[in-house]
Protein backbone atom coordinates (compact mmCIF):
# COMPACT_ATOMS: atom_id res chain seq x y z
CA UNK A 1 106.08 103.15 125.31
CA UNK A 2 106.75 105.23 128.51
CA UNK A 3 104.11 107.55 130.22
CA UNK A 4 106.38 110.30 129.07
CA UNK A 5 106.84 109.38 125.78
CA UNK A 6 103.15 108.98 125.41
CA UNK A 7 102.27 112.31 126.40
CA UNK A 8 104.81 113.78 124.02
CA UNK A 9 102.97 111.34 121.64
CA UNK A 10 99.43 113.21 122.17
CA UNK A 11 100.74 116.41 122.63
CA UNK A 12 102.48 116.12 118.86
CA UNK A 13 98.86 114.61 117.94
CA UNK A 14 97.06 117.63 118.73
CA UNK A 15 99.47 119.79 117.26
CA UNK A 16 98.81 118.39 113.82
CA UNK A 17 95.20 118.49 114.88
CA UNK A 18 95.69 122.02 115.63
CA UNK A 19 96.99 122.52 111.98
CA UNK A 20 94.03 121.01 110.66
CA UNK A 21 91.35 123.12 112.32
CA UNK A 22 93.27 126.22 111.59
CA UNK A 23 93.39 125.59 107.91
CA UNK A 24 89.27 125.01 108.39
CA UNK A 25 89.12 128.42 109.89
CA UNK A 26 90.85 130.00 106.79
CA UNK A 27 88.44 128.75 104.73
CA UNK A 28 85.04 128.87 106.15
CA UNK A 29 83.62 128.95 102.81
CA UNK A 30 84.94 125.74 101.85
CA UNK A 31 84.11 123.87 105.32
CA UNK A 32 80.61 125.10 104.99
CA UNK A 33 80.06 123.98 101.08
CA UNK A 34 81.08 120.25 102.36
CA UNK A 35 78.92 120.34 105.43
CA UNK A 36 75.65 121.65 103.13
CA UNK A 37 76.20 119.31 99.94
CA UNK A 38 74.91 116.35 102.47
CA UNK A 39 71.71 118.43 103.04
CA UNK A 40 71.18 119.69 99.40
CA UNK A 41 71.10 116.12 98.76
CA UNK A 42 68.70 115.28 101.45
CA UNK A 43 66.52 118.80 100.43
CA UNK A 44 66.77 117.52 96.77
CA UNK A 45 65.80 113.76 97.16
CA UNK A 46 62.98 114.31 100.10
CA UNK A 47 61.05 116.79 98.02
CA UNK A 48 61.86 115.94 94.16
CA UNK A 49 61.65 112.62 94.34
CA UNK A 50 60.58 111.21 97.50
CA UNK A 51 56.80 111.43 96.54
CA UNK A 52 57.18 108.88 94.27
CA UNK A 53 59.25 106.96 96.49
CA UNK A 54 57.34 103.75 98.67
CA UNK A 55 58.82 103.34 102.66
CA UNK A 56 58.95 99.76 104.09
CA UNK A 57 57.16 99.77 106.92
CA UNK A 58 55.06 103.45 106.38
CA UNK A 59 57.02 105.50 108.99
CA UNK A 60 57.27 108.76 108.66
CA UNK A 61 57.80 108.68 105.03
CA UNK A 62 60.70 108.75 102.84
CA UNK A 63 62.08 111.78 104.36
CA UNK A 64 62.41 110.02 107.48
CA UNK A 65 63.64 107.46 105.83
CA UNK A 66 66.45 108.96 104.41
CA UNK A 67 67.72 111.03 106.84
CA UNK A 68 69.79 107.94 108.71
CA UNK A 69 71.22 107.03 105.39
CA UNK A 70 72.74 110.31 105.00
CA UNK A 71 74.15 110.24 108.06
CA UNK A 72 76.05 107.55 107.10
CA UNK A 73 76.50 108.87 103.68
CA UNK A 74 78.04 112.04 105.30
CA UNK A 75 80.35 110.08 106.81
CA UNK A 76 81.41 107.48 103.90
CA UNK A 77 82.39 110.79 101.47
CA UNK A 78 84.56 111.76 104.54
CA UNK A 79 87.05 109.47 102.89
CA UNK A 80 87.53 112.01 100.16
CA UNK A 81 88.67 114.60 102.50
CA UNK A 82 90.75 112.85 104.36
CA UNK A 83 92.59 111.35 101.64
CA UNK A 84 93.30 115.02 99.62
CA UNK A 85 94.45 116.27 102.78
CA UNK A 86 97.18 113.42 103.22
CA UNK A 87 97.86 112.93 99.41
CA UNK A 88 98.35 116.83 99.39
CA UNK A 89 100.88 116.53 102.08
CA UNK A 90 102.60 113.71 101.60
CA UNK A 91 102.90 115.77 97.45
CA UNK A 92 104.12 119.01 98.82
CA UNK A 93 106.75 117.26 100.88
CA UNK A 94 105.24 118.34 103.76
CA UNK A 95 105.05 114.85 105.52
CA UNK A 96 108.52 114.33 104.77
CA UNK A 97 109.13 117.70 106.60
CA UNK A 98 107.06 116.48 109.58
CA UNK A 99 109.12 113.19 109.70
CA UNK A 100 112.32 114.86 109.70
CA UNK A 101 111.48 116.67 113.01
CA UNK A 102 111.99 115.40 116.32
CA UNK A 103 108.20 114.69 116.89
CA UNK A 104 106.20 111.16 117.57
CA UNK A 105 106.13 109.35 114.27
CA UNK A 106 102.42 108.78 114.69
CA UNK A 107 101.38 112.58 115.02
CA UNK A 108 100.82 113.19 112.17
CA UNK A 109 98.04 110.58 110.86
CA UNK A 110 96.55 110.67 114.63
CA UNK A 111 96.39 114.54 114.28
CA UNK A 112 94.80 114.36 110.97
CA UNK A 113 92.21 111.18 112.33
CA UNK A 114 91.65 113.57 115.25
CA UNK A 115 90.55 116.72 113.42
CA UNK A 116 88.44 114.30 110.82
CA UNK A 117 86.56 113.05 113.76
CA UNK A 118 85.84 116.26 114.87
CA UNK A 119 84.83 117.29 111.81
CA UNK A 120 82.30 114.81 111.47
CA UNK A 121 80.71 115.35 114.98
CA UNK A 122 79.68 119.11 113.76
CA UNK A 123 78.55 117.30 109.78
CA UNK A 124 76.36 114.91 111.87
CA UNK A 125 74.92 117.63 113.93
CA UNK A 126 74.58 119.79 110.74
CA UNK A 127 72.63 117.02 109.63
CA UNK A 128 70.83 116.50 112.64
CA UNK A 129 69.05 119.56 112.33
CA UNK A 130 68.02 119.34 108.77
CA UNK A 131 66.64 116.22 109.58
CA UNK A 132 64.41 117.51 112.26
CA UNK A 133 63.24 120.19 110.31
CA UNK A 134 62.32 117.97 107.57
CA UNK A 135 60.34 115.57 109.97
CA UNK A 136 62.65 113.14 111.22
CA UNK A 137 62.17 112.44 114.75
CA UNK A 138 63.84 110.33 117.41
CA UNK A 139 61.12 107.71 118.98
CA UNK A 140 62.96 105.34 120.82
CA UNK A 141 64.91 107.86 123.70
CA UNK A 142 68.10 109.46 123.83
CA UNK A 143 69.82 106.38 124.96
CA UNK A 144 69.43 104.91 121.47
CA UNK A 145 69.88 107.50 119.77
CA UNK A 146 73.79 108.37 121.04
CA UNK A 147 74.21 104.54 120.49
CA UNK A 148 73.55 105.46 116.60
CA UNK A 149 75.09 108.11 116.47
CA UNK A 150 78.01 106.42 118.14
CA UNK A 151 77.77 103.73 115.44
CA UNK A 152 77.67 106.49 112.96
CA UNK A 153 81.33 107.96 113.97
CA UNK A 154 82.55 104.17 114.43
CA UNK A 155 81.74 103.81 110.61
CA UNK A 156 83.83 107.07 110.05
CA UNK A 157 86.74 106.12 112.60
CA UNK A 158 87.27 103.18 110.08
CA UNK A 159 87.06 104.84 106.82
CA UNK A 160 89.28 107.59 108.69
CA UNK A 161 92.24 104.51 107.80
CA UNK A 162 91.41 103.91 104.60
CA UNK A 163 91.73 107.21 103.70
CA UNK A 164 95.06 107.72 105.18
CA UNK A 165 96.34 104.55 103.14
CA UNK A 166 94.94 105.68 100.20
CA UNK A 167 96.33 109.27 100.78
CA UNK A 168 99.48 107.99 101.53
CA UNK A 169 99.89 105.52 98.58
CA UNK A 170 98.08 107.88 95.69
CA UNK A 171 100.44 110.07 93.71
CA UNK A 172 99.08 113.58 94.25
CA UNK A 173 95.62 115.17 95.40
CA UNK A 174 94.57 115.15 91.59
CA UNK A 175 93.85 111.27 91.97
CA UNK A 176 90.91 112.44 94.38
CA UNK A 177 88.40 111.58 91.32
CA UNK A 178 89.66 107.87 91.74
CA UNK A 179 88.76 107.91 95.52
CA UNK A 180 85.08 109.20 93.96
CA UNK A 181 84.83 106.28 91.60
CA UNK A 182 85.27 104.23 94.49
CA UNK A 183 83.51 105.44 97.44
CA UNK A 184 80.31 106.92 95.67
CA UNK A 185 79.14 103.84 94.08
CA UNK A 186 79.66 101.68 97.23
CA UNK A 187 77.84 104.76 99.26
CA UNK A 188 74.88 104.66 96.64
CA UNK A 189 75.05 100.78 96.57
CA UNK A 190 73.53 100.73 100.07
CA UNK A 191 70.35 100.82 101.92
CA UNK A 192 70.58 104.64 102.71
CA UNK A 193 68.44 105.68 100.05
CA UNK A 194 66.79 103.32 98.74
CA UNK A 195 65.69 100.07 100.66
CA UNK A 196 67.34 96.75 99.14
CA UNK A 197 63.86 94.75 98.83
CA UNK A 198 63.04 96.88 95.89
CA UNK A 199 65.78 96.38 93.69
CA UNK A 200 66.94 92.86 91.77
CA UNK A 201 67.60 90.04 94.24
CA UNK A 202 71.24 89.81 93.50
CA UNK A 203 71.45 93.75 93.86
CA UNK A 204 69.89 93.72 96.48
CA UNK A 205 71.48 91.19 98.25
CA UNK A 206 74.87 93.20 97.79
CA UNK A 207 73.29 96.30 99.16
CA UNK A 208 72.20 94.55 101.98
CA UNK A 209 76.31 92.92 102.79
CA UNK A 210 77.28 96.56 101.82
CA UNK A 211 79.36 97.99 105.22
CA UNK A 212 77.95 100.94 104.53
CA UNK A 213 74.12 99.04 105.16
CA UNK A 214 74.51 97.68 108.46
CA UNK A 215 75.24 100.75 109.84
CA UNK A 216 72.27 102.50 108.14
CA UNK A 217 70.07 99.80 109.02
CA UNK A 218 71.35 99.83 112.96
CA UNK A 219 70.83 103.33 112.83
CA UNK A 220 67.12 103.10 111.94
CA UNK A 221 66.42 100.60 114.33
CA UNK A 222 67.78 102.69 117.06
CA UNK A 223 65.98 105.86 115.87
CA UNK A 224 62.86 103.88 115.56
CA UNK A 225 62.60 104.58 112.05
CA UNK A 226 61.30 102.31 109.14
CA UNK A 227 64.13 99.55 108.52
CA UNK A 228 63.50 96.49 106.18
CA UNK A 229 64.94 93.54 104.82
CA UNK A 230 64.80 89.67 104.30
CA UNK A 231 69.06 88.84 104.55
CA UNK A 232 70.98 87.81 107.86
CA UNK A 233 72.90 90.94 107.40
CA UNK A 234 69.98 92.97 107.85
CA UNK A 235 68.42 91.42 110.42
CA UNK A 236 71.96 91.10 112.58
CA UNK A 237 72.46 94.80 111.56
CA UNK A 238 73.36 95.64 114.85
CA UNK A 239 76.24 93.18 115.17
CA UNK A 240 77.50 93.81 111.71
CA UNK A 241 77.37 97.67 111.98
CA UNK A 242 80.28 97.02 114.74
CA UNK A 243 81.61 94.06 112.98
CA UNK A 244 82.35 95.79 109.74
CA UNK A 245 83.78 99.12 111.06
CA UNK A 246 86.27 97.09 113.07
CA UNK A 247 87.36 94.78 110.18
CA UNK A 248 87.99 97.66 107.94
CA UNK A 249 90.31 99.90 110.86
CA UNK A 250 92.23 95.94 111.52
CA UNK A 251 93.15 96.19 107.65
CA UNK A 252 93.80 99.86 107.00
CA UNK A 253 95.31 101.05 110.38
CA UNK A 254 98.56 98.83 110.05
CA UNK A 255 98.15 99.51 106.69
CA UNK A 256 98.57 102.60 106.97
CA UNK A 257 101.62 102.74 109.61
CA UNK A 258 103.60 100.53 108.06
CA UNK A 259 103.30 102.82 104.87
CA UNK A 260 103.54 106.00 106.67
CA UNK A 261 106.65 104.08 108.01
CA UNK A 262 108.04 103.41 104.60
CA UNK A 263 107.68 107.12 103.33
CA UNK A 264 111.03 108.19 101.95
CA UNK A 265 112.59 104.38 101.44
């Protein structure tokens, strides 16, 4: 690709971008219902439940506790809204529209990546804030903490592609309650709630290979917050929070180009 054809390339990217946003300014009310379910949860599972609730490790307690795996629960049901916006697209004809147009074929997944990214910098700040007023605290510097929070979006950057591919290859926005089926047990199946030691071994030992754990685990490590468990996953969490993200976006990004690619054949 030629320096000129790669700035038309970005330039198309943010356009579609640009799209996205704007549609997120026409419905505030919407945005802000998806960045406050993560902290209803949070609110609803520090202070109805978490007294009954035991912390490996003491801490601060199972608000503390929780606060990292919401994080990267916030950004695993991500997937959802990324794949209604391409499925609702791709239904409405308006990829097909977009590929008909002399633009760079990749513009228009990049452009929608782009604006989910974005998105989920101002849902982990939104969540950021709860969790400080709740009593989670960052003890281990700043340095550490941007590393987790880095891992955090590297976790979304990969489910970013799978919910392209699935957007692309569903059959309309209605099949968004499939997508749930899928990415709420595997959220829930994870260390971010509830740690893995206290459920059955071979439970547990799931939740502990779970993706969605390693980054959850990382992230409490770097925060200095309570993080437990007996498997090589767990104790390599920081390896595997990078190792898993990257595995998932080497399946679902050519996935997903090669079926953009094959739209309309």
């Amino acid at each position: 690709m030629s320096v000129q054809a790669a700035r038309w390339a970005v330039a198309d990217g943010w356009v579609l971008t640009s799209r996205a946003l704007a549609h997120w300014a026409r419905k505030p009310g919407e945005v802000a219902v998806g960045l406050l379910f993560p902290v209803m949860v949070v609110l609803m599972m520090g202070y109805l439940f978490g007294g009954q609730m035991d912390v490996p490790g003491g801490g601060g307690g199972y608000r503390a506790f929780i606060v990292p795996g919401m994080f990267a629960l916030t950004m695993t049901f991500g997937v959802e809204t990324t794949f209604a916006a391409i499925a609702s697209d791709a239904s409405k004809g308006v990829t097909d529209r977009f590929r008909s147009m002399p633009m760079a074929s990749s513009a228009v997944v990049v452009g929608r990546a782009t604006a989910d990214m974005l998105h989920s910098v101002v849902a982990l700040a939104v969540m950021a804030a709860c969790g400080v007023l709740i009593g989670w605290r960052i003890h281990d510097g700043a340095g550490k903490a941007l590393a987790g929070l880095g891992l955090l979006l590297l976790l979304r950057f990969s489910l970013v592609w799978l919910g392209v591919y699935l957007g692309l290859v569903a059959k309309g926005p209605e099949s968004v309650a499939a997508v749930q089926v899928l990415v709420w047990p595997i959220g829930f199946l994870s260390s971010a709630l509830v740690a893995p030691s206290t459920m059955p071994g071979w439970l547990g030992a799931i939740a502990e290979w779970n993706p969605m754990s390693a980054t959850v685990t990382a992230c409490r490590e770097l925060f200095g917050e309570p993080a437990a468990g007996g498997s090589w996953a767990a104790q390599h969490s920081l390896l595997m929070a990078v190792v898993w993200p990257l595995a998932i976006a080497a399946v679902f990004l050519p996935l997903s180009v090669r079926r953009y690619r094959a739209l309309g054949r």
